[in-house]
N, C-alpha and C. Protein backbone atom coordinates (compact mmCIF):
# COMPACT_ATOMS: atom_id res chain seq x y z
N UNK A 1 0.84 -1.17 0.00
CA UNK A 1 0.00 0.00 0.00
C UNK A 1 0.89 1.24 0.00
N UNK A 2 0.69 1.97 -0.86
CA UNK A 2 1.10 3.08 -0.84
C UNK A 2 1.12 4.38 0.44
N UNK A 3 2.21 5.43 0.44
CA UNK A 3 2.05 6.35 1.41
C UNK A 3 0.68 7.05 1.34
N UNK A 4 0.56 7.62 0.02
CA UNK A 4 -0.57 8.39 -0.08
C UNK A 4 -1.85 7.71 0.27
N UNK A 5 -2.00 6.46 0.18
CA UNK A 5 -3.23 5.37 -0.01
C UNK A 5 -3.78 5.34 1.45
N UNK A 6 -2.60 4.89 2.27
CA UNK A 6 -2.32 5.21 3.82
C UNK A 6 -2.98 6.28 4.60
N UNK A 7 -2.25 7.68 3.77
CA UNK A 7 -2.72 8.50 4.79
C UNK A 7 -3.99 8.84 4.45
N UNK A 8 -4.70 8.39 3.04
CA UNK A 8 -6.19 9.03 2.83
C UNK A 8 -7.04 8.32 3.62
N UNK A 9 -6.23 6.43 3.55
CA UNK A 9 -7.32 5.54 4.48
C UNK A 9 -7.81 6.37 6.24
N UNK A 10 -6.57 6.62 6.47
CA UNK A 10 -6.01 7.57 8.03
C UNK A 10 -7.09 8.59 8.08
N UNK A 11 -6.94 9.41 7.25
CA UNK A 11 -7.78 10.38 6.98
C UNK A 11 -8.91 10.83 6.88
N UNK A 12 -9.82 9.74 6.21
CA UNK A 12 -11.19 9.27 5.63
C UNK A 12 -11.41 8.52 6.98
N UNK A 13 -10.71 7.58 7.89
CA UNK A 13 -11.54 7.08 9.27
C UNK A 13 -11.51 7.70 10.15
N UNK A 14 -10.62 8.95 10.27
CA UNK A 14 -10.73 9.72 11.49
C UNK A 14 -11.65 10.77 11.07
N UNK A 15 -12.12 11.72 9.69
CA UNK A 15 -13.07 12.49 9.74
C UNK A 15 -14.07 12.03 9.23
N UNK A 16 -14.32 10.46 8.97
CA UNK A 16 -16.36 10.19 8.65
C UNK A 16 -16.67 9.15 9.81
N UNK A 17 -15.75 8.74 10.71
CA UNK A 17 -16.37 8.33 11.66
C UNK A 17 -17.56 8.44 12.43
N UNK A 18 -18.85 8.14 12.34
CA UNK A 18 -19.97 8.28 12.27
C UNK A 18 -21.00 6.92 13.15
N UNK A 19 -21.66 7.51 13.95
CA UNK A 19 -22.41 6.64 14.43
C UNK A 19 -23.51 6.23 12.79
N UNK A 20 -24.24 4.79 13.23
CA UNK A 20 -25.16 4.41 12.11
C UNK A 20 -26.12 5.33 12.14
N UNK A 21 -26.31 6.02 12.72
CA UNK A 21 -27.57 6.75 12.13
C UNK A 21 -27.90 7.85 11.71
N UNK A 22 -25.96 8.21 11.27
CA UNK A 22 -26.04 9.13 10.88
C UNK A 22 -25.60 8.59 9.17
N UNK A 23 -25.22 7.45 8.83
CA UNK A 23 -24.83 6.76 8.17
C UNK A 23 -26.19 7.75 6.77
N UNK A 24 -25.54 7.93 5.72
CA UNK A 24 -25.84 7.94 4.41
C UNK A 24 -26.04 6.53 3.49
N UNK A 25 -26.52 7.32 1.90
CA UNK A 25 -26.66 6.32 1.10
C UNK A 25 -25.22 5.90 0.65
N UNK A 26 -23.98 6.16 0.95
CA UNK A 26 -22.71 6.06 0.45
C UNK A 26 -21.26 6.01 1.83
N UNK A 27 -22.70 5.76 2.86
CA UNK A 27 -21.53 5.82 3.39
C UNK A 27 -21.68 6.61 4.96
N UNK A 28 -20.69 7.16 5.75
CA UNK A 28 -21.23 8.22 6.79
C UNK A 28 -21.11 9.87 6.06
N UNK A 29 -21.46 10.39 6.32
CA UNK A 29 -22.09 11.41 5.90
C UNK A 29 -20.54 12.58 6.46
N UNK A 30 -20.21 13.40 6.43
CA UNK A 30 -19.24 14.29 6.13
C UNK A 30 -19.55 15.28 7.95
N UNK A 31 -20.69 15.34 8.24
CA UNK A 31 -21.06 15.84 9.24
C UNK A 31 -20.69 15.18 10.54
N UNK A 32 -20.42 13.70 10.44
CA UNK A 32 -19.99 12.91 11.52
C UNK A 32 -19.08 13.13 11.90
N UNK A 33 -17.70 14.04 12.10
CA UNK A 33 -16.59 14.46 12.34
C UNK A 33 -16.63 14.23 13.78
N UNK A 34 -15.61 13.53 14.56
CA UNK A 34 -15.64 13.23 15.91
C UNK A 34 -15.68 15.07 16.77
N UNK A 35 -15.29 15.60 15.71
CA UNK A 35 -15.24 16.97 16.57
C UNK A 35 -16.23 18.16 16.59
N UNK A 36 -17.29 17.64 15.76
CA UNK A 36 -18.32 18.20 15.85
C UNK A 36 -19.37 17.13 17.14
N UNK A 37 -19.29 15.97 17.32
CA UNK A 37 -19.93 15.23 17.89
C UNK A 37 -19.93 15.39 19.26
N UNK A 38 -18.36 16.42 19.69
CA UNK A 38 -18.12 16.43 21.10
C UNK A 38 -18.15 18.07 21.80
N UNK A 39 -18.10 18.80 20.62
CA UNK A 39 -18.49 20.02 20.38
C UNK A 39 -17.26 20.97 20.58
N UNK A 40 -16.01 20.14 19.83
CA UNK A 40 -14.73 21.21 20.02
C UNK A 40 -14.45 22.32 18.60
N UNK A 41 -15.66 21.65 17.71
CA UNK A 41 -15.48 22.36 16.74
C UNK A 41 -17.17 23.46 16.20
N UNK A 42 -16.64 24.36 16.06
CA UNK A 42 -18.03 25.56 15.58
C UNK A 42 -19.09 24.28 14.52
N UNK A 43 -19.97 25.11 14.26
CA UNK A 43 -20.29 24.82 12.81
C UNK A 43 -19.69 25.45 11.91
N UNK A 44 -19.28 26.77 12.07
CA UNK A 44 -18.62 27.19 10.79
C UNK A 44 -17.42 26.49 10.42
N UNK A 45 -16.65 25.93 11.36
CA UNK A 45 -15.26 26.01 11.43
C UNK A 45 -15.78 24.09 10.71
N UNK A 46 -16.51 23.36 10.83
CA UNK A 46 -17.14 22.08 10.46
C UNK A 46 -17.52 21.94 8.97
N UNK A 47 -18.59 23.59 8.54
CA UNK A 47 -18.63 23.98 7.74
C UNK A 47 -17.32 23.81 6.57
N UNK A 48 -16.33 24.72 7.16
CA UNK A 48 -15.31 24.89 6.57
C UNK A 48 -14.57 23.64 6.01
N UNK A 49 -14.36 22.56 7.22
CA UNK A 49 -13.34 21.62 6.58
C UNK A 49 -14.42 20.31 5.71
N UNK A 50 -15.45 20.49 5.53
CA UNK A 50 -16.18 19.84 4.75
C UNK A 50 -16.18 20.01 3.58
N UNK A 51 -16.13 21.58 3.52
CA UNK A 51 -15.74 22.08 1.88
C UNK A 51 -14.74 22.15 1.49
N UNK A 52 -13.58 21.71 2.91
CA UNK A 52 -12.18 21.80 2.16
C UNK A 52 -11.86 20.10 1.79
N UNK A 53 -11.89 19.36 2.47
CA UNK A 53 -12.29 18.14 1.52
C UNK A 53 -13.28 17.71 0.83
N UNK A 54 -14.00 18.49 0.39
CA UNK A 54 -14.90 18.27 -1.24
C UNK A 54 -13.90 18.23 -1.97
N UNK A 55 -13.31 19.46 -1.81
CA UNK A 55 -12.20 19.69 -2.56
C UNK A 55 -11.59 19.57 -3.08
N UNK A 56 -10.81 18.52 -1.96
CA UNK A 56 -10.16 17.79 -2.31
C UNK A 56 -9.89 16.57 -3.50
N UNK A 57 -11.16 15.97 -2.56
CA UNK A 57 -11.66 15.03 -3.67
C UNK A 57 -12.05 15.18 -4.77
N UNK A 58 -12.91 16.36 -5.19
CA UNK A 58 -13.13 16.64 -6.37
C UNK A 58 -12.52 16.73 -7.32
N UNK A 59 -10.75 17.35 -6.75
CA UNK A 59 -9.74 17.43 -7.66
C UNK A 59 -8.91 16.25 -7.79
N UNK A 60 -9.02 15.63 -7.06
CA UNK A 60 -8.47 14.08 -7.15
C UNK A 60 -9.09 13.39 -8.07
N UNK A 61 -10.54 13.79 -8.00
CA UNK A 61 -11.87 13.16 -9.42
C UNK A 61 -11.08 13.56 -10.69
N UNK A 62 -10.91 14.94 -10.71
CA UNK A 62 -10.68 15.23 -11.83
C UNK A 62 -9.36 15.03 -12.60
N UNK A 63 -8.24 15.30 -11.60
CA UNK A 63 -7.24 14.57 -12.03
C UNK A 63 -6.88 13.48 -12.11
N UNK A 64 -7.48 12.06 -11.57
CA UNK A 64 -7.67 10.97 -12.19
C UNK A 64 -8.68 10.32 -13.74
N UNK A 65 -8.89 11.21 -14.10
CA UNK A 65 -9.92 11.08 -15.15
C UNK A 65 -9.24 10.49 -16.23
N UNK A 66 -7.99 10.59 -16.27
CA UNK A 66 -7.47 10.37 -17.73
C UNK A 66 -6.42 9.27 -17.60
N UNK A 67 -6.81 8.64 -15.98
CA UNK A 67 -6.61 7.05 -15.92
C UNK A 67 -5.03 7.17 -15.39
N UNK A 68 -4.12 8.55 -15.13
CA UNK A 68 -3.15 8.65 -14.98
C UNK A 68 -2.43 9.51 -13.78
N UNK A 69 -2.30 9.49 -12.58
CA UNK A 69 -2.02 10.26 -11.65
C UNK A 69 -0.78 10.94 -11.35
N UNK A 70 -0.74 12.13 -12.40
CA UNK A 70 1.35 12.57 -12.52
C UNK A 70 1.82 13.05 -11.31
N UNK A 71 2.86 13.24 -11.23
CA UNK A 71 3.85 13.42 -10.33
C UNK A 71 3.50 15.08 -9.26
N UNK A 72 2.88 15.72 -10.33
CA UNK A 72 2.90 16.81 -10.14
C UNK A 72 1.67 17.44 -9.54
N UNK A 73 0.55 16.05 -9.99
CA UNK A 73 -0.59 16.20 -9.53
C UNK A 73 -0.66 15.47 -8.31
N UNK A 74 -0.07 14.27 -8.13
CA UNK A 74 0.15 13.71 -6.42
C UNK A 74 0.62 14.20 -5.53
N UNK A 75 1.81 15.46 -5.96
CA UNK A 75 2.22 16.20 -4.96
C UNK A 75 1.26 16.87 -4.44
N UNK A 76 0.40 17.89 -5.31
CA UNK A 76 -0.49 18.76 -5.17
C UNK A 76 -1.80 18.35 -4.30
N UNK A 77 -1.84 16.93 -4.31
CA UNK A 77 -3.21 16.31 -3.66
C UNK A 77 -2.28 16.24 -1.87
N UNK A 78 -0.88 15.71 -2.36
CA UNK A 78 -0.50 15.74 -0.74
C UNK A 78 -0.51 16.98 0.27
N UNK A 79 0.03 17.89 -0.87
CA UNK A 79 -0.02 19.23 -0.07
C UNK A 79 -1.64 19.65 0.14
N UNK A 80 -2.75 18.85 -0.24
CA UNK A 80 -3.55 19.54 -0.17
C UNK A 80 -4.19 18.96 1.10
N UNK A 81 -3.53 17.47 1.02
CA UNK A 81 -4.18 17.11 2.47
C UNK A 81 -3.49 17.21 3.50
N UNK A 82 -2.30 17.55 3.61
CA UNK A 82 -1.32 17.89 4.40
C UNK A 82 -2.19 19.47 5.11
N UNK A 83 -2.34 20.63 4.44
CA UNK A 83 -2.61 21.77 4.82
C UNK A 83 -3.73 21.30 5.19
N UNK A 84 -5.06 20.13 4.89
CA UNK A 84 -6.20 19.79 5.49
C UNK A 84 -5.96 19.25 7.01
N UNK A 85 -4.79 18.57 7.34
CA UNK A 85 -4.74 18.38 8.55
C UNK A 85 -4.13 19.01 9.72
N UNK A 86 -3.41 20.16 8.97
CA UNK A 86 -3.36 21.31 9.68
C UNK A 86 -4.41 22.03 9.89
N UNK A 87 -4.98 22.42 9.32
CA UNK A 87 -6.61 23.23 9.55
C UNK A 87 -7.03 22.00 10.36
N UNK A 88 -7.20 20.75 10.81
CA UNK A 88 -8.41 20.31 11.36
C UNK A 88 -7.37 20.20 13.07
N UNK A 89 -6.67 20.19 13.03
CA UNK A 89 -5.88 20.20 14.19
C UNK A 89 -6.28 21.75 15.05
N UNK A 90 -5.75 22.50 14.33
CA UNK A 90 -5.98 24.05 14.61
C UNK A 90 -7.45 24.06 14.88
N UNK A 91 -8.26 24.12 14.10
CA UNK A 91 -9.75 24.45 14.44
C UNK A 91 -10.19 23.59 15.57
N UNK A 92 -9.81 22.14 15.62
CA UNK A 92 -9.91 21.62 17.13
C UNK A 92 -9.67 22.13 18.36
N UNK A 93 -8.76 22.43 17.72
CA UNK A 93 -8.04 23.08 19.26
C UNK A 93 -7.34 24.50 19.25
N UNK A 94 -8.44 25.24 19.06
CA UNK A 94 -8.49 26.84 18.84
C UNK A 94 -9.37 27.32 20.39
N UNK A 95 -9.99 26.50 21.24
CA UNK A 95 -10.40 26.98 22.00
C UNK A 95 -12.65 27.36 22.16
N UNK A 96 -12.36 27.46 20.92
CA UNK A 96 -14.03 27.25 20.35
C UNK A 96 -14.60 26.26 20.42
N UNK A 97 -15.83 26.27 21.54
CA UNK A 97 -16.51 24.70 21.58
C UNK A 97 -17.73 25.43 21.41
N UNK A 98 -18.48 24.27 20.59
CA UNK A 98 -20.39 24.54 20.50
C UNK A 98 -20.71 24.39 21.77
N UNK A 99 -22.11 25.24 22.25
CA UNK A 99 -22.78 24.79 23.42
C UNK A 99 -23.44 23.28 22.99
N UNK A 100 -23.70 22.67 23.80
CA UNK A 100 -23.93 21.88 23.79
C UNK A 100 -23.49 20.90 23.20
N UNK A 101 -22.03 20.20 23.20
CA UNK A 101 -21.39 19.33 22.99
C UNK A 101 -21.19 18.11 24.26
N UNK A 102 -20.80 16.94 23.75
CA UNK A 102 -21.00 16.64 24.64
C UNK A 102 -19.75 16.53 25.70
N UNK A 103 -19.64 16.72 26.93
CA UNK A 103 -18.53 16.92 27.90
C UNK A 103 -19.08 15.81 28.88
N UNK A 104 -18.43 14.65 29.52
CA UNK A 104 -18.38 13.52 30.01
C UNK A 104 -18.80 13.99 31.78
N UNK A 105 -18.89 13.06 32.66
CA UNK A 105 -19.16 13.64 33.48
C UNK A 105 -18.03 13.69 34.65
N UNK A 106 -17.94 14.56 35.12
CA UNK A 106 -17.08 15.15 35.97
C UNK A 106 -15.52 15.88 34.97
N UNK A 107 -15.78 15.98 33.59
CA UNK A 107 -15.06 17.01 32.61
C UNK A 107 -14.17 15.85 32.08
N UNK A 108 -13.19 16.43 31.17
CA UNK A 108 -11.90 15.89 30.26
C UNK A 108 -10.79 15.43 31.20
N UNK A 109 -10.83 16.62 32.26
CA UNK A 109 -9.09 16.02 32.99
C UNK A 109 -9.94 15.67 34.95
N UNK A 110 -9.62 14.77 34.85
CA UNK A 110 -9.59 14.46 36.38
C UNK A 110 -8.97 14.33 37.11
């Protein structure tokens, strides 16, 4: 398996991780992000990295189209998910939590 193959598998189970019922026709749904579920992330900021891996993928759609993935275009998908997991790190842990997320009982640190 490839590096890139790796980190998308990495990638794709840590942000559609999804209870079933939130489960889609294709799959879990883009909204299941463990960090919207616990409320460390806004909606906007949820918003945001949803459309930044459309993005992604979309351009991965498109630059695979012609059955050939160049050198120049694999870099460009790495850097693109590379800067995606910088943004999801940061927006985690920027300090911004939704009300009503869920927080365990007696808090995070005991």
């Amino acid at each position: 398996m490839g590096t890139a193959v790796k980190a998308a598998a990495v990638l794709r189970a840590a942000l559609l991780a999804a209870p079933a019922a939130m489960a889609g026709p294709r799959g879990p749904r883009a909204g299941g992000h463990v960090g919207i579920e616990n409320g460390s992330l806004t909606r906007p900021e949820a918003s945001f990295l949803t459309r930044e891996q459309r993005r992604i993928r979309n351009y991965r759609g498109h630059a695979c189209q012609d059955g050939y993935l160049g050198p120049r275009e694999r870099a460009r998908i790495q850097h693109m998910r590379k800067s995606a997991n910088h943004h999801i790190y940061r927006l985690k842990h920027n300090g911004h939590h939704r009300p009503g997320g869920y927080h365990p009982p007696g808090g995070y640190y005991r």
